[in-house]
PDB file of N, CA and C in Angstrom:
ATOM      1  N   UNK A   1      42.899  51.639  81.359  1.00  0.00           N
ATOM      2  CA  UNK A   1      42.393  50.824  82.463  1.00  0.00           C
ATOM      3  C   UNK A   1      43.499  49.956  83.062  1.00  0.00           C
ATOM      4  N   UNK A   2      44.442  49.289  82.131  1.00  0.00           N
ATOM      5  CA  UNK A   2      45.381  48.365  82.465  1.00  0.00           C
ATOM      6  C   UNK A   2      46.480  49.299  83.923  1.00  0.00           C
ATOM      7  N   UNK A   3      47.079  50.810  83.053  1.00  0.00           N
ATOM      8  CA  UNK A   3      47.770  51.223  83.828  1.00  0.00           C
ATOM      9  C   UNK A   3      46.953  51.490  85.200  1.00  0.00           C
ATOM     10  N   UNK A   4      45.646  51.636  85.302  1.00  0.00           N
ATOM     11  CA  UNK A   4      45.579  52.573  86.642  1.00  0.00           C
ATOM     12  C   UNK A   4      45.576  51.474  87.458  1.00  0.00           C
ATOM     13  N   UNK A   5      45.197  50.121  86.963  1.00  0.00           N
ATOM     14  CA  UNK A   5      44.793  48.701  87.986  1.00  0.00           C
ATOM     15  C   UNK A   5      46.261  48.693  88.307  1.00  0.00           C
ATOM     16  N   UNK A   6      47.792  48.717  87.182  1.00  0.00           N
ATOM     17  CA  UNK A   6      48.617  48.950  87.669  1.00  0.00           C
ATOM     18  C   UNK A   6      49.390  49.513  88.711  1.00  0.00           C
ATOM     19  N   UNK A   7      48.778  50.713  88.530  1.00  0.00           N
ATOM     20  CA  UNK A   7      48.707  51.814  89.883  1.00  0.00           C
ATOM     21  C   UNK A   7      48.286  51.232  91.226  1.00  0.00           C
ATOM     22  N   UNK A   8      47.414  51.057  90.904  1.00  0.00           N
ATOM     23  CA  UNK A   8      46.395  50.498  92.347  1.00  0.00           C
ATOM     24  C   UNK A   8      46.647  49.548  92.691  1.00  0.00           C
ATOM     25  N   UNK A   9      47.588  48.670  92.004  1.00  0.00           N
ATOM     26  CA  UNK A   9      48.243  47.431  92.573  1.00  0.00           C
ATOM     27  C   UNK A   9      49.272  47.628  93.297  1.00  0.00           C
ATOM     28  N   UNK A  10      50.238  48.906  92.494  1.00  0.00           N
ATOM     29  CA  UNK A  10      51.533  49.310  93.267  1.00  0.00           C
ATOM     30  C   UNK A  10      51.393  49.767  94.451  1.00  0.00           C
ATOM     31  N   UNK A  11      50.255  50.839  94.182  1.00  0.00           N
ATOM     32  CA  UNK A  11      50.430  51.371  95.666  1.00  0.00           C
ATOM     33  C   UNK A  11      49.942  50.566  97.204  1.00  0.00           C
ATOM     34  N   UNK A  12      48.788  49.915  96.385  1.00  0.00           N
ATOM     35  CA  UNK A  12      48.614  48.556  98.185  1.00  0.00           C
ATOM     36  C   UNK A  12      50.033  47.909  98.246  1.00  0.00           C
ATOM     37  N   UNK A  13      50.548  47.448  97.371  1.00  0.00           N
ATOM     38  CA  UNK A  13      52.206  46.353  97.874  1.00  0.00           C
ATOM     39  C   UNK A  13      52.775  47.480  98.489  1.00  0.00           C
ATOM     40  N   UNK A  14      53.224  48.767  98.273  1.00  0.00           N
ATOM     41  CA  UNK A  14      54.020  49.434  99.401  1.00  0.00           C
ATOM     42  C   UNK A  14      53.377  49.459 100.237  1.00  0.00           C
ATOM     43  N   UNK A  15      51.732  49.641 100.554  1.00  0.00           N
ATOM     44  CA  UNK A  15      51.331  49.626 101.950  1.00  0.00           C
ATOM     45  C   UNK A  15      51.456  48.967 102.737  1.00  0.00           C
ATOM     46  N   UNK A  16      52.075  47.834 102.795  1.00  0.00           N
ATOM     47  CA  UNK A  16      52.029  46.407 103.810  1.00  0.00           C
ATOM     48  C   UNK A  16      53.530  46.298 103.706  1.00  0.00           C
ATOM     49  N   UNK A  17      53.754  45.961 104.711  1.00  0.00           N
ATOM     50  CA  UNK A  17      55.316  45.553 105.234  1.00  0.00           C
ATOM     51  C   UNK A  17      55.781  44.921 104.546  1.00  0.00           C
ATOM     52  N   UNK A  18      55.253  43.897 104.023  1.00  0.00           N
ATOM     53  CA  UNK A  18      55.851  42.716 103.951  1.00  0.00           C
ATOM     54  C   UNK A  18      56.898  43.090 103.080  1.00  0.00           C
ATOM     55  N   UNK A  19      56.328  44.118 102.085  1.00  0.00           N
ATOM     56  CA  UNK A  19      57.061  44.641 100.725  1.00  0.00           C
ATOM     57  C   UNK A  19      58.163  45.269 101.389  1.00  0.00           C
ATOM     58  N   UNK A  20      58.540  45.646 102.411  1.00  0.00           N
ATOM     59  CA  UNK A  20      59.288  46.382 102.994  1.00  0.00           C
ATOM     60  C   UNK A  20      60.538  46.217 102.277  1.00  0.00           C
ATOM     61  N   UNK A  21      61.250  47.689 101.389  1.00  0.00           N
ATOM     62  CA  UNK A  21      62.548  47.780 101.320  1.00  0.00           C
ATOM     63  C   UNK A  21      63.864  47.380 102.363  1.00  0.00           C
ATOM     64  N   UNK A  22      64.633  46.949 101.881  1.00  0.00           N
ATOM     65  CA  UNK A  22      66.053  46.262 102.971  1.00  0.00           C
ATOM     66  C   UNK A  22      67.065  47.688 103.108  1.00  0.00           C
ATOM     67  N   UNK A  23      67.562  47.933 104.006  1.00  0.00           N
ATOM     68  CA  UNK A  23      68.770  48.717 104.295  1.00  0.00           C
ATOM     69  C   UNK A  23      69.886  48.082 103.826  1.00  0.00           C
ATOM     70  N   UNK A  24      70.715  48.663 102.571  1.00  0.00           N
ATOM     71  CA  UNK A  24      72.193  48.010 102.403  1.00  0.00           C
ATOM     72  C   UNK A  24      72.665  47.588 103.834  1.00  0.00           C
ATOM     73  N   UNK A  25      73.483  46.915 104.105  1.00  0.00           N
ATOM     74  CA  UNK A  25      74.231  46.120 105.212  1.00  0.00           C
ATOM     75  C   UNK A  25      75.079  47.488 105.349  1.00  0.00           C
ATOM     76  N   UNK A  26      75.137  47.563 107.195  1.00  0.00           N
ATOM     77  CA  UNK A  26      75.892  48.799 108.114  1.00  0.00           C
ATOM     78  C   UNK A  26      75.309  49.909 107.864  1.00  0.00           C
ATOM     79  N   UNK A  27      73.932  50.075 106.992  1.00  0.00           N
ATOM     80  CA  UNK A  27      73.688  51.617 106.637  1.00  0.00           C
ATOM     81  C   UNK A  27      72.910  52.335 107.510  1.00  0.00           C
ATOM     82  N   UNK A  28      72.271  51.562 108.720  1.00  0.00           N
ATOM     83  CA  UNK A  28      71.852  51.620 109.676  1.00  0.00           C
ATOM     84  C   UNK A  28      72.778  52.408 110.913  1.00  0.00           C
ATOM     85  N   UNK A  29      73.964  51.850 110.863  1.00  0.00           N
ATOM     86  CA  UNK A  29      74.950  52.285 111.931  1.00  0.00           C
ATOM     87  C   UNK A  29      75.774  52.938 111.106  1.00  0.00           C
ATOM     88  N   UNK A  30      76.011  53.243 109.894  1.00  0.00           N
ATOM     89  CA  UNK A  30      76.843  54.590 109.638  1.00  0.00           C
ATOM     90  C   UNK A  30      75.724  55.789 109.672  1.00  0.00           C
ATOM     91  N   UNK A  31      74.170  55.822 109.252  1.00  0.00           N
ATOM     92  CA  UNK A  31      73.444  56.739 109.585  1.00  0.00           C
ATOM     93  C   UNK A  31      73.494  57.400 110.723  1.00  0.00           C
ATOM     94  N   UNK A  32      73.475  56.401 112.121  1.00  0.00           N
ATOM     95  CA  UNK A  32      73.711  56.595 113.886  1.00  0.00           C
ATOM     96  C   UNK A  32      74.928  57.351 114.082  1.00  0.00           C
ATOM     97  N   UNK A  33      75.829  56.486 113.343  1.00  0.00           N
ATOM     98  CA  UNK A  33      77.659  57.209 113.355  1.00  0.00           C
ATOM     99  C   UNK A  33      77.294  58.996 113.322  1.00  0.00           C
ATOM    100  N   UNK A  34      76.879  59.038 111.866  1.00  0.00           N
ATOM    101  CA  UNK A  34      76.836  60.424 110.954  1.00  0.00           C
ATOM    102  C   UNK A  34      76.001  60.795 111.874  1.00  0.00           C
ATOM    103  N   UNK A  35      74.789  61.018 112.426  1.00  0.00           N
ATOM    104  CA  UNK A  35      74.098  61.743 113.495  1.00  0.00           C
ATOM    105  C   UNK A  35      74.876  62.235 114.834  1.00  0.00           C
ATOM    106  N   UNK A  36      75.382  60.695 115.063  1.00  0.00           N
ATOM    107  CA  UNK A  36      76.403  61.417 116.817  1.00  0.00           C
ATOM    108  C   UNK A  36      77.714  62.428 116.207  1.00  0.00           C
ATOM    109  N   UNK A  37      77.894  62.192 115.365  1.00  0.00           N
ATOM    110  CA  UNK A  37      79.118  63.530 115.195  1.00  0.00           C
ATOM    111  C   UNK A  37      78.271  64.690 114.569  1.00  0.00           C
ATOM    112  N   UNK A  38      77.008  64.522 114.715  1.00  0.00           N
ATOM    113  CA  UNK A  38      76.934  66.175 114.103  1.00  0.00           C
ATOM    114  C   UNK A  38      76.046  66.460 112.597  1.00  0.00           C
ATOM    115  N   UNK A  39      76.542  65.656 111.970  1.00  0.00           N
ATOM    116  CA  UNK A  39      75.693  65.706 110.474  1.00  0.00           C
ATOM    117  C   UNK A  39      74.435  66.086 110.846  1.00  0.00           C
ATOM    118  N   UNK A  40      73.977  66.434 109.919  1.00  0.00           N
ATOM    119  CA  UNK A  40      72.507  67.024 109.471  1.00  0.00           C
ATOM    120  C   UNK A  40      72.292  66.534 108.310  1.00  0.00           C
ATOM    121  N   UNK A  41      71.088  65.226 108.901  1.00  0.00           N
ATOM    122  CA  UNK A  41      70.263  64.485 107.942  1.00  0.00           C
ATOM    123  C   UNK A  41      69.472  64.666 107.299  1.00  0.00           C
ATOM    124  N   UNK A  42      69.129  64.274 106.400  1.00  0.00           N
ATOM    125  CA  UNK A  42      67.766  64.097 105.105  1.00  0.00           C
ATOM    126  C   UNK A  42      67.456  63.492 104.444  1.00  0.00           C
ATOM    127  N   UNK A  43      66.186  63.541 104.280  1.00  0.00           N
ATOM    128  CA  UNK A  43      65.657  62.595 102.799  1.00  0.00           C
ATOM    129  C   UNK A  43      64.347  63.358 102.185  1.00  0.00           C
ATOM    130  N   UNK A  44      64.801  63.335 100.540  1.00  0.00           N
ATOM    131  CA  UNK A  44      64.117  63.813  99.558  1.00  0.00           C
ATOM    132  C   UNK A  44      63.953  62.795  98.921  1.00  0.00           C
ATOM    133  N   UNK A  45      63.010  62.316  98.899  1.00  0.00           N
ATOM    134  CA  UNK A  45      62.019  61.019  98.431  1.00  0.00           C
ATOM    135  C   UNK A  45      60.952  61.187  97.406  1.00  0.00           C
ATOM    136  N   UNK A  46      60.522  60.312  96.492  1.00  0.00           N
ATOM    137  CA  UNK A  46      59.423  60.090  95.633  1.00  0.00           C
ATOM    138  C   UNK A  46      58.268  59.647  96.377  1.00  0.00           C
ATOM    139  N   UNK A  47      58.385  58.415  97.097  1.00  0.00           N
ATOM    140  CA  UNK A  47      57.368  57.694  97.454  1.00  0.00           C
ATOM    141  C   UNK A  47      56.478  59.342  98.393  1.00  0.00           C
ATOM    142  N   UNK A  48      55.603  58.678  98.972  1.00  0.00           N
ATOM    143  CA  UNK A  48      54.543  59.434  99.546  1.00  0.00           C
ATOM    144  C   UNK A  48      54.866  59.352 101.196  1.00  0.00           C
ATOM    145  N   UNK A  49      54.184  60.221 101.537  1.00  0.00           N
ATOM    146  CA  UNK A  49      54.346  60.386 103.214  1.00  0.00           C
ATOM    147  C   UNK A  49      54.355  59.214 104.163  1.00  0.00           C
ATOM    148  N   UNK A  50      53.071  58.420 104.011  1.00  0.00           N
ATOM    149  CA  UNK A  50      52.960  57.492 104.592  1.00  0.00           C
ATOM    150  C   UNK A  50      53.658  56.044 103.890  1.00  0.00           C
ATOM    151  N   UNK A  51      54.301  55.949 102.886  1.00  0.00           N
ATOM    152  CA  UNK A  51      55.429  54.896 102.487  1.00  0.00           C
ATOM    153  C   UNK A  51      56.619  55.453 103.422  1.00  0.00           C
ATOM    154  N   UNK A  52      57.007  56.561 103.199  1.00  0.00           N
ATOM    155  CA  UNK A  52      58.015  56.697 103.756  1.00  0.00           C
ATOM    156  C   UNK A  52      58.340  57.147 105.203  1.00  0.00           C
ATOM    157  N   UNK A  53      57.197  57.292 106.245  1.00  0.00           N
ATOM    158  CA  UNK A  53      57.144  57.227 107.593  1.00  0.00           C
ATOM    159  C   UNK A  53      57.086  56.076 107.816  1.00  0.00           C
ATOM    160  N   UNK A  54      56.321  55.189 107.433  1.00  0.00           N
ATOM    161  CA  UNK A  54      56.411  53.372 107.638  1.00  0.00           C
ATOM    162  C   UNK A  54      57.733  52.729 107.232  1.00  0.00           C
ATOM    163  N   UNK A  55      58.721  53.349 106.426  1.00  0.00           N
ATOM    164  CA  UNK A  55      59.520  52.227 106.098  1.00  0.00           C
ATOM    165  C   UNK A  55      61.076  53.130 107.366  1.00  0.00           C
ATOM    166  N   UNK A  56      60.977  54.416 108.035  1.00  0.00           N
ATOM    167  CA  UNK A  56      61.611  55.244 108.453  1.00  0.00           C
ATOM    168  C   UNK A  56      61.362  54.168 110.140  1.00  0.00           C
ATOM    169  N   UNK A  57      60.173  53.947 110.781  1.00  0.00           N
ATOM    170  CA  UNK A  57      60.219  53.458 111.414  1.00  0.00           C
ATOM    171  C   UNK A  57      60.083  52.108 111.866  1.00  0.00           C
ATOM    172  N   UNK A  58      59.644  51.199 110.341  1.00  0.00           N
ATOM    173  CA  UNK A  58      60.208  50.195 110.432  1.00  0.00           C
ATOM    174  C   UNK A  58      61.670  49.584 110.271  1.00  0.00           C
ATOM    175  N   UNK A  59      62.485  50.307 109.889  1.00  0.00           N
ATOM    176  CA  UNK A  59      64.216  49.869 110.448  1.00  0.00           C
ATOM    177  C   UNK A  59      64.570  50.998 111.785  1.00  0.00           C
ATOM    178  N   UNK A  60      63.523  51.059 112.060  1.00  0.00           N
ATOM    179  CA  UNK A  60      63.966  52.075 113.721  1.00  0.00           C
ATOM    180  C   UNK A  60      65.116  53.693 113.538  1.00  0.00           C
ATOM    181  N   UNK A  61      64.626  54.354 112.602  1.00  0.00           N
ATOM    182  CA  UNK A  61      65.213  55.128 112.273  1.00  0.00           C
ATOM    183  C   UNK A  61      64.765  56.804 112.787  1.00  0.00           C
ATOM    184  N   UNK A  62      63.620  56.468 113.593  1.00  0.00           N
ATOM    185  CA  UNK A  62      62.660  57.916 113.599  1.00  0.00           C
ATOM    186  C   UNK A  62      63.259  59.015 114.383  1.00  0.00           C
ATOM    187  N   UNK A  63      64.852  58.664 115.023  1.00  0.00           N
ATOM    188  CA  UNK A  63      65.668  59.975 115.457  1.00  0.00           C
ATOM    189  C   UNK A  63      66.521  60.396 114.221  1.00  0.00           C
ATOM    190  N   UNK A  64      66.671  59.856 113.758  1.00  0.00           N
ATOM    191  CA  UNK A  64      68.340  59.822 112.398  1.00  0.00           C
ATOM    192  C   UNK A  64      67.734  61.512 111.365  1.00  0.00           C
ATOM    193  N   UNK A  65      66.715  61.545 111.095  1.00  0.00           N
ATOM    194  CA  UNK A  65      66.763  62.575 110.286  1.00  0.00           C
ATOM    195  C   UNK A  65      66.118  63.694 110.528  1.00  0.00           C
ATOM    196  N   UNK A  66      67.166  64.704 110.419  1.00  0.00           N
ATOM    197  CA  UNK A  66      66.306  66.289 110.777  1.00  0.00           C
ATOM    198  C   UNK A  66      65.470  66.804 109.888  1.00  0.00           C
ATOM    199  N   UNK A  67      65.542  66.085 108.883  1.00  0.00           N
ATOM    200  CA  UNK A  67      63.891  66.965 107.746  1.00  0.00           C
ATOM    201  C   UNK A  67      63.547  65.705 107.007  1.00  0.00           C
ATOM    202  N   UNK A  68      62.660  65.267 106.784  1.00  0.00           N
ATOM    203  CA  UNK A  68      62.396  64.086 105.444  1.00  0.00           C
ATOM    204  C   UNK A  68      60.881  65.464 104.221  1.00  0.00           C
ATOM    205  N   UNK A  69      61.528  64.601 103.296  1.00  0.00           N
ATOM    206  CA  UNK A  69      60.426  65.815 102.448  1.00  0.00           C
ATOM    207  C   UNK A  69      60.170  64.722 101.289  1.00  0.00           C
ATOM    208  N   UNK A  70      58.655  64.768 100.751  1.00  0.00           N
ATOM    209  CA  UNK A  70      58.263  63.732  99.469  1.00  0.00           C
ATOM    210  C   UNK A  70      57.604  64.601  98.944  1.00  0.00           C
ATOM    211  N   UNK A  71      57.693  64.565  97.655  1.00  0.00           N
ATOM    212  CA  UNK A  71      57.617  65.186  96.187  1.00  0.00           C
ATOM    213  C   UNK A  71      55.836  65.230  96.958  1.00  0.00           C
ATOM    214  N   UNK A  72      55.061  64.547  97.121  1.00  0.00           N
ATOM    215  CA  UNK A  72      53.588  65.062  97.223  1.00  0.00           C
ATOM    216  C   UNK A  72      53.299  66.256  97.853  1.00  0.00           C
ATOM    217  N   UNK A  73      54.470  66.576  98.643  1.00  0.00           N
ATOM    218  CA  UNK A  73      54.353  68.207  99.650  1.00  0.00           C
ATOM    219  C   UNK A  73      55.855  69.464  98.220  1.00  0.00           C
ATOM    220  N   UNK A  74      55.958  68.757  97.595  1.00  0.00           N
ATOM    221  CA  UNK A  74      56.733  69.443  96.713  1.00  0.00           C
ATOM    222  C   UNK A  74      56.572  69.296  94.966  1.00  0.00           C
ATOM    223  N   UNK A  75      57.175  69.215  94.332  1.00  0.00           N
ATOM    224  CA  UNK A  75      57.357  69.001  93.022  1.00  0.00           C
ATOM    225  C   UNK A  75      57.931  67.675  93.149  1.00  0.00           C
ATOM    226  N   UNK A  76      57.655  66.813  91.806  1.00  0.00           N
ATOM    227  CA  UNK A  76      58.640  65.842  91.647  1.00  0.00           C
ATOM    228  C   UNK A  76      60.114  65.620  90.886  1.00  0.00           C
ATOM    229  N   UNK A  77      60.835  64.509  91.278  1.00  0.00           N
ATOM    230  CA  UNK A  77      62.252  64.707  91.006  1.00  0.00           C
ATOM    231  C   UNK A  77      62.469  64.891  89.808  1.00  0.00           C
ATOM    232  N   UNK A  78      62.872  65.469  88.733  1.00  0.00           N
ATOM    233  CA  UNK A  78      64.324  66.148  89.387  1.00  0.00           C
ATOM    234  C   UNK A  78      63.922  67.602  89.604  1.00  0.00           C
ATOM    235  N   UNK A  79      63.016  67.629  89.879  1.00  0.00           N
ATOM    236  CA  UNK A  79      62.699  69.515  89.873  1.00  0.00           C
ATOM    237  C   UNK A  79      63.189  69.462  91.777  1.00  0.00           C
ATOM    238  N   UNK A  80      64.520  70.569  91.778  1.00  0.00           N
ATOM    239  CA  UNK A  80      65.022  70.197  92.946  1.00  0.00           C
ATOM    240  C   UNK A  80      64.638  71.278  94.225  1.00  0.00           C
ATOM    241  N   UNK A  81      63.311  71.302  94.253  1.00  0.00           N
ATOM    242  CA  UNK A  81      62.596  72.141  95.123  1.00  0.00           C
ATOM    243  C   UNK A  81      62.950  71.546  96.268  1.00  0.00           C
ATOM    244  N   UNK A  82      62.631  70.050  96.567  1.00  0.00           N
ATOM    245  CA  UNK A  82      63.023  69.562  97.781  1.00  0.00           C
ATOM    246  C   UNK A  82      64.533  70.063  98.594  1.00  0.00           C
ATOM    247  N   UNK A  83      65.348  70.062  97.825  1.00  0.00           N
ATOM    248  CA  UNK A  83      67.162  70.234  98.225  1.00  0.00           C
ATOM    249  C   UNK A  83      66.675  71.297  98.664  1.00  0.00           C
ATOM    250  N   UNK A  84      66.557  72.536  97.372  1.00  0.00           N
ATOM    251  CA  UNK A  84      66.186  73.936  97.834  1.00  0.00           C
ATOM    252  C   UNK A  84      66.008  74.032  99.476  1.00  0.00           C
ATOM    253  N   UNK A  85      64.793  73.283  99.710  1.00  0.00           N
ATOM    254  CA  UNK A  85      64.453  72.957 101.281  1.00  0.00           C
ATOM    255  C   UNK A  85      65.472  73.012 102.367  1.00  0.00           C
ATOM    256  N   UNK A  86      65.880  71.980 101.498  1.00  0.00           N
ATOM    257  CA  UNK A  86      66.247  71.238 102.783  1.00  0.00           C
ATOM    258  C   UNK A  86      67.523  71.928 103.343  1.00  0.00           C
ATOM    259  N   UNK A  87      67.991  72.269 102.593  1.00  0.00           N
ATOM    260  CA  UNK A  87      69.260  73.493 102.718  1.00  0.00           C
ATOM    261  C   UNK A  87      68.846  74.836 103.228  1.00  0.00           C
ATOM    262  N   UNK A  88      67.700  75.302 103.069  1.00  0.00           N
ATOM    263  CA  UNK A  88      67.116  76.554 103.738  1.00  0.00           C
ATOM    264  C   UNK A  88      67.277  76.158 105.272  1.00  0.00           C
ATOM    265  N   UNK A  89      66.145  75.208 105.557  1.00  0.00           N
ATOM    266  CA  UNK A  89      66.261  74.834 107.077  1.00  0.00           C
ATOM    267  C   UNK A  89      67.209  74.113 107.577  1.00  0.00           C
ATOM    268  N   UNK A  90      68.176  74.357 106.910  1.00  0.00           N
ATOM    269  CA  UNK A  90      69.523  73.419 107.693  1.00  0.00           C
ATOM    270  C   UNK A  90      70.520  74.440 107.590  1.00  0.00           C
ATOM    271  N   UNK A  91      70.198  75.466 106.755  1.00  0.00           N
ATOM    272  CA  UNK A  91      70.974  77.349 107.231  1.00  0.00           C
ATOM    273  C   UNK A  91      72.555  76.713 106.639  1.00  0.00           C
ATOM    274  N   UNK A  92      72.232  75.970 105.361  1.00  0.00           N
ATOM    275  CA  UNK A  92      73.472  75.534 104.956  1.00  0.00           C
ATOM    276  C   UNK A  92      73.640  75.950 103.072  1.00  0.00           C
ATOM    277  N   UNK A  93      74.632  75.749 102.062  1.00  0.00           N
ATOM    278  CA  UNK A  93      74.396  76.036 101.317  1.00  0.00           C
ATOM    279  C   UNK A  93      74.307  74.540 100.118  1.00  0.00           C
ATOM    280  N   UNK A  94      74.013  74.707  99.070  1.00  0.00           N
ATOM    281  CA  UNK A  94      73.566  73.504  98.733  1.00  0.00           C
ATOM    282  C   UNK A  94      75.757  73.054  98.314  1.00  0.00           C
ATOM    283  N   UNK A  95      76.169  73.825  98.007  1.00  0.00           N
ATOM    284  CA  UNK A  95      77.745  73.028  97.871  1.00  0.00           C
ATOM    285  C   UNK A  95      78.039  72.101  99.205  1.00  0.00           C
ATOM    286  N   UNK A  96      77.804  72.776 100.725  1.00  0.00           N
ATOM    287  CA  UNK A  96      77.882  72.032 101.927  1.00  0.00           C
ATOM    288  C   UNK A  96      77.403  70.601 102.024  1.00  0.00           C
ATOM    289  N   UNK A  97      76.302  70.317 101.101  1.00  0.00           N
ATOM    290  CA  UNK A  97      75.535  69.035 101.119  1.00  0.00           C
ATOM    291  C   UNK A  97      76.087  67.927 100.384  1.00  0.00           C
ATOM    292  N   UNK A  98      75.863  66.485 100.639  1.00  0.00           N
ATOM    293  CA  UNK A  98      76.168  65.933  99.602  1.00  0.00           C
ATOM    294  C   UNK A  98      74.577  64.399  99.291  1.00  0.00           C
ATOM    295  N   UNK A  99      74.358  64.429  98.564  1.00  0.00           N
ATOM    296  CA  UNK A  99      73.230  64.308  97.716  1.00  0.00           C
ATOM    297  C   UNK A  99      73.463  62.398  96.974  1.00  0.00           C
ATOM    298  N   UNK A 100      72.950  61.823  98.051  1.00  0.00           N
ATOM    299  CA  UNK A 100      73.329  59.878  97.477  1.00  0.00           C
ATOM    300  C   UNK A 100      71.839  59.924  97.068  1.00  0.00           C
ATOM    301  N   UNK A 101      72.028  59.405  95.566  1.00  0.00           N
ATOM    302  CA  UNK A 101      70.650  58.498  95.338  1.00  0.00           C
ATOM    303  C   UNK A 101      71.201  57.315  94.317  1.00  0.00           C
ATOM    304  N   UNK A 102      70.134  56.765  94.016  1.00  0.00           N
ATOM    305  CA  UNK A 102      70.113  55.404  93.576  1.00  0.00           C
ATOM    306  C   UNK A 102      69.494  55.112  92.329  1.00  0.00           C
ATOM    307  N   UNK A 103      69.209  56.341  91.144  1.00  0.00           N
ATOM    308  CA  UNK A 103      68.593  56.844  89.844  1.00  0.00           C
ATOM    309  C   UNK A 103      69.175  57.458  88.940  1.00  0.00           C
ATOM    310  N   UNK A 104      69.227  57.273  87.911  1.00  0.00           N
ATOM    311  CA  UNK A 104      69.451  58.332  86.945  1.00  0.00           C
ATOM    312  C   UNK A 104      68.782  60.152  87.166  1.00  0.00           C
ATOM    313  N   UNK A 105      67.257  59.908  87.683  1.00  0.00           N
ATOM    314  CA  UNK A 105      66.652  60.497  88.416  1.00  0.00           C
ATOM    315  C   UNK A 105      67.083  61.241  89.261  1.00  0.00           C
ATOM    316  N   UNK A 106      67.684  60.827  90.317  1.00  0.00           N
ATOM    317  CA  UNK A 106      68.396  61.340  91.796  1.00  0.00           C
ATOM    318  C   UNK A 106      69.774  62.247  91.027  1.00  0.00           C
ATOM    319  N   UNK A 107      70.741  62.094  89.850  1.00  0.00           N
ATOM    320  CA  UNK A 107      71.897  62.346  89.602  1.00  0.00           C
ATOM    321  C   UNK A 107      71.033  63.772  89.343  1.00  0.00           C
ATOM    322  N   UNK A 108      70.097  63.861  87.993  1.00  0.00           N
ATOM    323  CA  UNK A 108      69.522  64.692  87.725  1.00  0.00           C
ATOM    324  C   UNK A 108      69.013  66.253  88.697  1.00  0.00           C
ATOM    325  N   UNK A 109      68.065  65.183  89.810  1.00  0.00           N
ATOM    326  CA  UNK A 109      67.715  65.896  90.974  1.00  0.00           C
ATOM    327  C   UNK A 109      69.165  66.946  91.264  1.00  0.00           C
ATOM    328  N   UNK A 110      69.856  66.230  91.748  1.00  0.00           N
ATOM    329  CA  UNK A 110      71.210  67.013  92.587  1.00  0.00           C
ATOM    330  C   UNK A 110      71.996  68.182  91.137  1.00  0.00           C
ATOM    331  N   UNK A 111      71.988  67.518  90.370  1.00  0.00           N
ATOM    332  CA  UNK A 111      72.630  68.692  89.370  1.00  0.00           C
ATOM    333  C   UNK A 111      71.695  69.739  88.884  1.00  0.00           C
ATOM    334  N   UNK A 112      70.135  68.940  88.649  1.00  0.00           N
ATOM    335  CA  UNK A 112      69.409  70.771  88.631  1.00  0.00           C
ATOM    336  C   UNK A 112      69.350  71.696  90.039  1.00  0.00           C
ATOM    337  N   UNK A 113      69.641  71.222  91.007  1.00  0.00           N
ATOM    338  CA  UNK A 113      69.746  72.089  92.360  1.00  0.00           C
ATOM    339  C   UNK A 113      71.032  72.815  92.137  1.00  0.00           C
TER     340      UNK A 113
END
């Protein structure tokens, strides 16, 4: 009982802004940079669709990425179905990519791909 009230607590605080994650400082305008020359963006995410369309257009980001994908339309991390993806529709190979996360999790993700 404890964990699911847990649950159900977590998931309303991501629903509301207020909780809103911060962008490291300039990561905003090296994202813009990396788009006008060409890169081909992504994000392979945990959170859920609607965490991560709300927090995409709350720092004004909703041109910057050519695919976003969350484990609820895939497997979760590190099972690296998402990359798989995202490299299919970007007609690239997964060595071409390079793969930032912020987990022990994410290191995982990128080395089982």
């Amino acid at each position: 009982d404890l964990l699911s009230q847990i649950t159900q607590d977590f998931l309303w605080h991501m629903q509301h802004q207020v909780n809103e994650s911060l962008l490291y400082a300039g990561m905003r305008d090296l994202l813009i940079r990396l788009k006008t020359q060409g890169f081909y963006l992504s994000i392979a995410t945990s959170k859920s669709r609607i965490e991560l369309d709300k927090a995409i257009c709350y720092h004004g980001l909703s041109d910057i990425f050519d695919v976003t994908c969350c484990s609820e339309a895939y497997r979760d991390k590190p099972d690296p179905a998402m990359l798989h993806y995202i490299a299919k529709v970007s007609e690239t190979s997964l060595a071409q990519g390079v793969m930032i996360g912020d987990t022990t999790t994410d290191i995982l993700f990128a080395r089982n791909a």
